[in-house]
C-alpha atoms as a PDB file:
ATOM      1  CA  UNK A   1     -70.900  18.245   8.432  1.00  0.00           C
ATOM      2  CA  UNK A   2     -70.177  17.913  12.039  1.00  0.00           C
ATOM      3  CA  UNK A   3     -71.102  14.080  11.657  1.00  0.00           C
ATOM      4  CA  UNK A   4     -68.143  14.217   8.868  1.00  0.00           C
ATOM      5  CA  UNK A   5     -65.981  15.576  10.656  1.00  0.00           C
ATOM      6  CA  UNK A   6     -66.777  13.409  13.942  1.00  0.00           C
ATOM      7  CA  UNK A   7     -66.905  10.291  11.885  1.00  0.00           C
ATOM      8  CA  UNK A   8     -63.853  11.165   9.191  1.00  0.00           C
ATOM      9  CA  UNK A   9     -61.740   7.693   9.931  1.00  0.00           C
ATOM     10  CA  UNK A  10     -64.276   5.261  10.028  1.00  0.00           C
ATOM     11  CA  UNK A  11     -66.153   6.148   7.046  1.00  0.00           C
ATOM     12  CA  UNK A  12     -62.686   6.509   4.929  1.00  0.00           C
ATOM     13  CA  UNK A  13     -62.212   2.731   6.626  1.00  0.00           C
ATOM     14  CA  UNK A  14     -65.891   1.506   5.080  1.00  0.00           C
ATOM     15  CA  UNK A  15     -64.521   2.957   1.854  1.00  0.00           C
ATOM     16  CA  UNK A  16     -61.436   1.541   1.774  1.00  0.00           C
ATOM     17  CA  UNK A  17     -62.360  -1.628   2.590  1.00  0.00           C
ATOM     18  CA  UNK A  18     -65.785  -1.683   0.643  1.00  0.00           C
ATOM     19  CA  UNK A  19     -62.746  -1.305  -2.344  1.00  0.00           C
ATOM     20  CA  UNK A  20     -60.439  -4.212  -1.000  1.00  0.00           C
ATOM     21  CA  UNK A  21     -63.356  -6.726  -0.284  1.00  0.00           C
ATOM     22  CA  UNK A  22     -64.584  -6.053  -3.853  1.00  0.00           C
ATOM     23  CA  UNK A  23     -61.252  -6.206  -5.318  1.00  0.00           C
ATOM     24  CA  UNK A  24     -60.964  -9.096  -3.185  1.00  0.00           C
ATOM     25  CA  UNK A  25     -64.111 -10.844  -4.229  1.00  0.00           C
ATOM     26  CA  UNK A  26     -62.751 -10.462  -7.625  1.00  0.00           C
ATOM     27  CA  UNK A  27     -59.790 -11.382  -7.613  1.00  0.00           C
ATOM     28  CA  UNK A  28     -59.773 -14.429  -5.158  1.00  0.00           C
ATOM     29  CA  UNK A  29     -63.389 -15.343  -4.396  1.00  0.00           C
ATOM     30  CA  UNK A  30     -64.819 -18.814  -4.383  1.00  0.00           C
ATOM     31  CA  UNK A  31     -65.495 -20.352  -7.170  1.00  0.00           C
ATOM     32  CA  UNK A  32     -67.254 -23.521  -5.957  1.00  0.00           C
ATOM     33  CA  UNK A  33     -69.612 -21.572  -4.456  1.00  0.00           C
ATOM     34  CA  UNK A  34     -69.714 -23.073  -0.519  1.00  0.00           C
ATOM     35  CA  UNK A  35     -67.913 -19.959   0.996  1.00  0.00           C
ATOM     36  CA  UNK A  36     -70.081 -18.279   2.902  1.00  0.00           C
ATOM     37  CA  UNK A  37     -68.673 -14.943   2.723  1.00  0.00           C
ATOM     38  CA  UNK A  38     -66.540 -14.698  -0.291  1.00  0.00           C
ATOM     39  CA  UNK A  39     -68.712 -16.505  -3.010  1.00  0.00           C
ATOM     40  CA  UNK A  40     -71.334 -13.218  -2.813  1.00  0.00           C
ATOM     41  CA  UNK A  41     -69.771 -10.326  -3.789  1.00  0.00           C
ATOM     42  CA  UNK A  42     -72.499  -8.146  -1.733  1.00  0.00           C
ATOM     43  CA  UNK A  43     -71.213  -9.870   1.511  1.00  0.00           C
ATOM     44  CA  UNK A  44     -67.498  -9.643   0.537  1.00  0.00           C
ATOM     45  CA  UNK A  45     -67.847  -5.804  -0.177  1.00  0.00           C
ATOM     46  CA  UNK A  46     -70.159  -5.765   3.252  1.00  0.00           C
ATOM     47  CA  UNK A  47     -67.660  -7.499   4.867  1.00  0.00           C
ATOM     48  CA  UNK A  48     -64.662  -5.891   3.832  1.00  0.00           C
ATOM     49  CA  UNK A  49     -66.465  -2.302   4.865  1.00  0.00           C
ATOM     50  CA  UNK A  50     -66.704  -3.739   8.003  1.00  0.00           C
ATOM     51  CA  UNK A  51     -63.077  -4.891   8.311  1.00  0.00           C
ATOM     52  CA  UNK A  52     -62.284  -1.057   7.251  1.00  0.00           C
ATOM     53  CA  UNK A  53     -64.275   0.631   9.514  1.00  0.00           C
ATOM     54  CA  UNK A  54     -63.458  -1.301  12.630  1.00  0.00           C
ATOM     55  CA  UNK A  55     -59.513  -1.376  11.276  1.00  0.00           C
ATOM     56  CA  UNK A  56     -59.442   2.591  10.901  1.00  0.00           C
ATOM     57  CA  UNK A  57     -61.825   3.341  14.227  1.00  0.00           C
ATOM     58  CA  UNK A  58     -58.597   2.908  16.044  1.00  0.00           C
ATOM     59  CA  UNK A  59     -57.083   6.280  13.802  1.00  0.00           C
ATOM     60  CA  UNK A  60     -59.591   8.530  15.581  1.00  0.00           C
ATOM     61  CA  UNK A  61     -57.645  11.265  17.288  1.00  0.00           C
ATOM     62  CA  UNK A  62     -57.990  11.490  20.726  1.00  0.00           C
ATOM     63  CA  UNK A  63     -59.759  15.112  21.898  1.00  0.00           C
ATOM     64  CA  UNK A  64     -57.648  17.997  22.583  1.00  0.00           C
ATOM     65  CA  UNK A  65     -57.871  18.917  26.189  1.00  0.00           C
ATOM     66  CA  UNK A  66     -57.754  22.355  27.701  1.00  0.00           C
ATOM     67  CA  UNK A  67     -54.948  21.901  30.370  1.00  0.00           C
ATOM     68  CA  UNK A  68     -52.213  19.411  30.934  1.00  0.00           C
ATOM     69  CA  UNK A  69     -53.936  17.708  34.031  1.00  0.00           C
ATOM     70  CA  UNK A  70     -50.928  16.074  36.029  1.00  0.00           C
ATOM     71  CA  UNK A  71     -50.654  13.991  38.722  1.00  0.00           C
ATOM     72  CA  UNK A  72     -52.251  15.991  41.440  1.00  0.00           C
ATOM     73  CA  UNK A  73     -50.017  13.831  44.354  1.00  0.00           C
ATOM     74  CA  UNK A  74     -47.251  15.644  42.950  1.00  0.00           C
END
């Protein structure tokens, strides 16, 4: 649970864009087959979890901190 909790935006980023990179393989795809990425729909949904996760890493919340540390100088 703590992992969950630790973890929350970047797993609901591999979700959400294990969705769009499906969705995406379907929709758009290759269909001559020579795209690396999009003409598998494994790697497309691999890659668009990837996408996701790095794309929602940067929601994290930063960590609450005890005290409001100022400027000690001041």
């Amino acid at each position: 649970m703590i992992f969950i909790k630790k973890y929350k935006w970047i797993l609901i980023g591999l979700s959400v864009g294990a969705v769009f990179g499906a969705l995406y393989y379907h929709f758009v795809g290759c269909t001559s087959g020579s795209c690396n990425i999009t003409s598998n729909p494994f790697n497309m949904t691999a890659y668009g979890a990837l996408m996701g996760g790095l794309l929602f890493s940067n929601f994290k919340s930063k960590p609450e901190s005890s005290s409001n540390k100022t400027f000690e100088n001041e």
